[in-house]
C-alpha atoms as a PDB file:
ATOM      1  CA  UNK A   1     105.026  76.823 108.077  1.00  0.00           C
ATOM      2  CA  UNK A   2     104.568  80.429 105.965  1.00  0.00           C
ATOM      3  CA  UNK A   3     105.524  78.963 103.105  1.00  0.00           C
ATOM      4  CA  UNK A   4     102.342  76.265 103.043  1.00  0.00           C
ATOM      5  CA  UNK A   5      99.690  79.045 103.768  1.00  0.00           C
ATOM      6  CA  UNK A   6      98.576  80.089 100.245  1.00  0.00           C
ATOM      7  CA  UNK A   7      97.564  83.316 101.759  1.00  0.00           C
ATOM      8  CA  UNK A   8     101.037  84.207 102.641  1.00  0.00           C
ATOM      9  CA  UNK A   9     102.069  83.310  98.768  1.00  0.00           C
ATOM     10  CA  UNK A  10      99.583  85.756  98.093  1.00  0.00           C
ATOM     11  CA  UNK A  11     100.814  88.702 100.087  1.00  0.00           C
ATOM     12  CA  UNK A  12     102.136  90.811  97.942  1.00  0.00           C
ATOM     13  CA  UNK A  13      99.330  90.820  95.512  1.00  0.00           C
ATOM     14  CA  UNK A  14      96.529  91.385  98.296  1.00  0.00           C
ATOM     15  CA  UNK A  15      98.738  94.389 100.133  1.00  0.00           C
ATOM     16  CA  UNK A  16      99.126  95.864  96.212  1.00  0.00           C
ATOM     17  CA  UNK A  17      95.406  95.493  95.788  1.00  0.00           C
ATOM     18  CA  UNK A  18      94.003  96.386  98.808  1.00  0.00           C
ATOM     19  CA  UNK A  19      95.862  99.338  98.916  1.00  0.00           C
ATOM     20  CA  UNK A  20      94.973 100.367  95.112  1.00  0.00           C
ATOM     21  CA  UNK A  21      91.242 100.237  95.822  1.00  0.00           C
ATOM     22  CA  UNK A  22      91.909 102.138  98.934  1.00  0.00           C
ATOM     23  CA  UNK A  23      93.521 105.031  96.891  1.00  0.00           C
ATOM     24  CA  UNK A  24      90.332 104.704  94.574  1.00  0.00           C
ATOM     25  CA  UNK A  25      87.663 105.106  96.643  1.00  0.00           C
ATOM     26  CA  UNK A  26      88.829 109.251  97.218  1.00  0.00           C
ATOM     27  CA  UNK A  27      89.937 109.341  93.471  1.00  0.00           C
ATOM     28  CA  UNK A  28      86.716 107.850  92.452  1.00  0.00           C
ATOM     29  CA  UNK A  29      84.553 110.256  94.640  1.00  0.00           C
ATOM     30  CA  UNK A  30      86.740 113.255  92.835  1.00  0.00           C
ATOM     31  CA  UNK A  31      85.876 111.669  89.428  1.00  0.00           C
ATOM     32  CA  UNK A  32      82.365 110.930  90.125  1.00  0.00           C
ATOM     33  CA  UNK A  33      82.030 114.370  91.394  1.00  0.00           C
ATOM     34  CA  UNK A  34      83.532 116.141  88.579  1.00  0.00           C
ATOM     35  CA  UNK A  35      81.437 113.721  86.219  1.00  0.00           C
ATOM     36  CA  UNK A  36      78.199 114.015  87.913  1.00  0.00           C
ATOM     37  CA  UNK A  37      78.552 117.826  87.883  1.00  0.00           C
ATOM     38  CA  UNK A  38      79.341 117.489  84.221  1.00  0.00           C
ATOM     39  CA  UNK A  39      76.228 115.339  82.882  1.00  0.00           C
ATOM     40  CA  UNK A  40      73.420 116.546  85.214  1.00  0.00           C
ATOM     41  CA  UNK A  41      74.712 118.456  88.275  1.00  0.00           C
ATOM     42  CA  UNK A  42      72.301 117.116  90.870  1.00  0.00           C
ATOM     43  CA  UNK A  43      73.424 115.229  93.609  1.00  0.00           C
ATOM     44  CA  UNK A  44      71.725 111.526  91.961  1.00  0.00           C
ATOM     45  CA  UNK A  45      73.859 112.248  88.912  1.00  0.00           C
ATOM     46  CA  UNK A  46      77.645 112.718  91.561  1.00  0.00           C
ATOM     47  CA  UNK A  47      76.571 109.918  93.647  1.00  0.00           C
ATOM     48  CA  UNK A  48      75.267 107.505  90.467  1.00  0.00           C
ATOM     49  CA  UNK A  49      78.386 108.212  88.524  1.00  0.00           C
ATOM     50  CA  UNK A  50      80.149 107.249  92.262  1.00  0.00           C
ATOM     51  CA  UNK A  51      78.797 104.276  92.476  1.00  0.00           C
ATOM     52  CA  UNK A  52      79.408 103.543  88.795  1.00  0.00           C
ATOM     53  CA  UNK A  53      82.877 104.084  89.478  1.00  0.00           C
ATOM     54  CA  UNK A  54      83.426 101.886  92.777  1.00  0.00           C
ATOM     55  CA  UNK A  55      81.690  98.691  90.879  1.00  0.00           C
ATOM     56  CA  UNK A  56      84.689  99.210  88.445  1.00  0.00           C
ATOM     57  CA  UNK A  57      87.091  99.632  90.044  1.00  0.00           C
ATOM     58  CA  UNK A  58      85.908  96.932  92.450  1.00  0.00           C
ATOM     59  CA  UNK A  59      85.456  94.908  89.295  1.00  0.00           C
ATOM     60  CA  UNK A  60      88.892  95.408  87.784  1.00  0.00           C
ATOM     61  CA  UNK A  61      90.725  94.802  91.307  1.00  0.00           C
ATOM     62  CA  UNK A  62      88.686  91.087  91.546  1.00  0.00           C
ATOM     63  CA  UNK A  63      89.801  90.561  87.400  1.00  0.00           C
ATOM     64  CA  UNK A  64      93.135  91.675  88.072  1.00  0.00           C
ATOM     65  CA  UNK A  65      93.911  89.725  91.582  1.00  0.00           C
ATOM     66  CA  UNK A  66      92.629  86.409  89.792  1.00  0.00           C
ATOM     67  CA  UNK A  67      94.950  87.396  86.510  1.00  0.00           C
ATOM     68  CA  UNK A  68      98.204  88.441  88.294  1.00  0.00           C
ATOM     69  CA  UNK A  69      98.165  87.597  91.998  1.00  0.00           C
ATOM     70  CA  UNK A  70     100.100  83.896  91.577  1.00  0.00           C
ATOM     71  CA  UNK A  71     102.650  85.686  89.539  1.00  0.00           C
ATOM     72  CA  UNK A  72     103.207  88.790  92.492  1.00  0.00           C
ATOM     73  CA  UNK A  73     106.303  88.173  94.208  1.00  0.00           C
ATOM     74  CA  UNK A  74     107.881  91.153  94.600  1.00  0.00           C
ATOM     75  CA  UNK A  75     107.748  93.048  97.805  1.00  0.00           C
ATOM     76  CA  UNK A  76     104.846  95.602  97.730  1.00  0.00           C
ATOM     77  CA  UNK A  77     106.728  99.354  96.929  1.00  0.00           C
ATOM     78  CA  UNK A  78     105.451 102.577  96.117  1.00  0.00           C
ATOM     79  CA  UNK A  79     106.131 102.396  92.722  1.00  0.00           C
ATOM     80  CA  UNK A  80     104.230  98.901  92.736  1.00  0.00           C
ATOM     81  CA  UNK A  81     101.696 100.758  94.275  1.00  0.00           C
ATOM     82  CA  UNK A  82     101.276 103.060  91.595  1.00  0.00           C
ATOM     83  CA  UNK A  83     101.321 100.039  89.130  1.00  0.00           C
ATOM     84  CA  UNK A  84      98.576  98.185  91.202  1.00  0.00           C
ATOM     85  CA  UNK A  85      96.506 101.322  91.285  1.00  0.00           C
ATOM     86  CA  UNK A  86      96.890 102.510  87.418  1.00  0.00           C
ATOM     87  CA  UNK A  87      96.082  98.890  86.636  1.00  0.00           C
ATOM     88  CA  UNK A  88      92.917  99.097  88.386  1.00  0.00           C
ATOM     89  CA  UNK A  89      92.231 101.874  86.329  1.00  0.00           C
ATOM     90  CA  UNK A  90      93.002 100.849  82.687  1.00  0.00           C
ATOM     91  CA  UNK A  91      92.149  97.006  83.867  1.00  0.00           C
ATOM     92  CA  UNK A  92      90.011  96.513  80.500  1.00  0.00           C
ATOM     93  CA  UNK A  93      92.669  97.840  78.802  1.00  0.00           C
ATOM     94  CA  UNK A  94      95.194  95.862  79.987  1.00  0.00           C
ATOM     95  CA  UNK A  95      92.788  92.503  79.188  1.00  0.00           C
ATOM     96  CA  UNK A  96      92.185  93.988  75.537  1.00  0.00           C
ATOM     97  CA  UNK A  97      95.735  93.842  74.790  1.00  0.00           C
ATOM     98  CA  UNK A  98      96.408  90.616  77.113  1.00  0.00           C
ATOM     99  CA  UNK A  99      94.069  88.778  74.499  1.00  0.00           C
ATOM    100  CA  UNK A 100      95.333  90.242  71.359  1.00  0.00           C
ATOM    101  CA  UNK A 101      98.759  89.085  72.529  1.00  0.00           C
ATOM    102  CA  UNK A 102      97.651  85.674  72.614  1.00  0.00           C
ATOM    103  CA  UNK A 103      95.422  85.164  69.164  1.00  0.00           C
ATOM    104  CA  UNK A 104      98.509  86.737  67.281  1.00  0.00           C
ATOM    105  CA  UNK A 105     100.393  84.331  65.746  1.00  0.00           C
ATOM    106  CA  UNK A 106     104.208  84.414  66.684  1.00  0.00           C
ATOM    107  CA  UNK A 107     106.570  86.023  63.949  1.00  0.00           C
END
């Protein structure tokens, strides 16, 4: 019966990116923070570059579940973890090199 429900296929992938943005949300306030302080020290400046933050990292965990998610099958591990949560991180990156990987011809 598990093995019908698409969500369950999906397990691994939503536990791996669930958890990354939940590991995100401090790191991004610590970021923001230090940012904000950097650029215009006022409390509009920490929360803007905040916010800034969250919509990325928001944006790069919808861009990478839709990318990766079918091909998660491995159980969810800390060092997966770490994976899921860099990868939010360097998610344009990742796409940058994911495309240049495809329009090069093969050798």
């Amino acid at each position: 019966m598990l093995e019908n429900d698409p969500l369950w296929k999906l397990r691994h992938a939503l536990a791996g990116v669930g958890l990354a943005v939940l590991l995100s949300v401090p790191l991004a306030a610590l970021l923001g923070s230090a940012l904000g302080d950097g650029l215009g020290g006022s409390y509009e400046w920490r929360a803007g570059t905040y916010a800034l933050l969250l919509a990325y990292v928001v944006t790069g965990a919808a861009v990478l579940f839709v990318k990766v998610a079918r091909h998660e099958t491995q159980a969810l591990s800390v060092a997966r973890l770490l994976k899921w949560l860099a990868s939010l991180w360097l998610w344009p990156l990742l796409l940058l090199l994911a495309a240049r990987g495809r329009s090069e011809p093969p050798p």
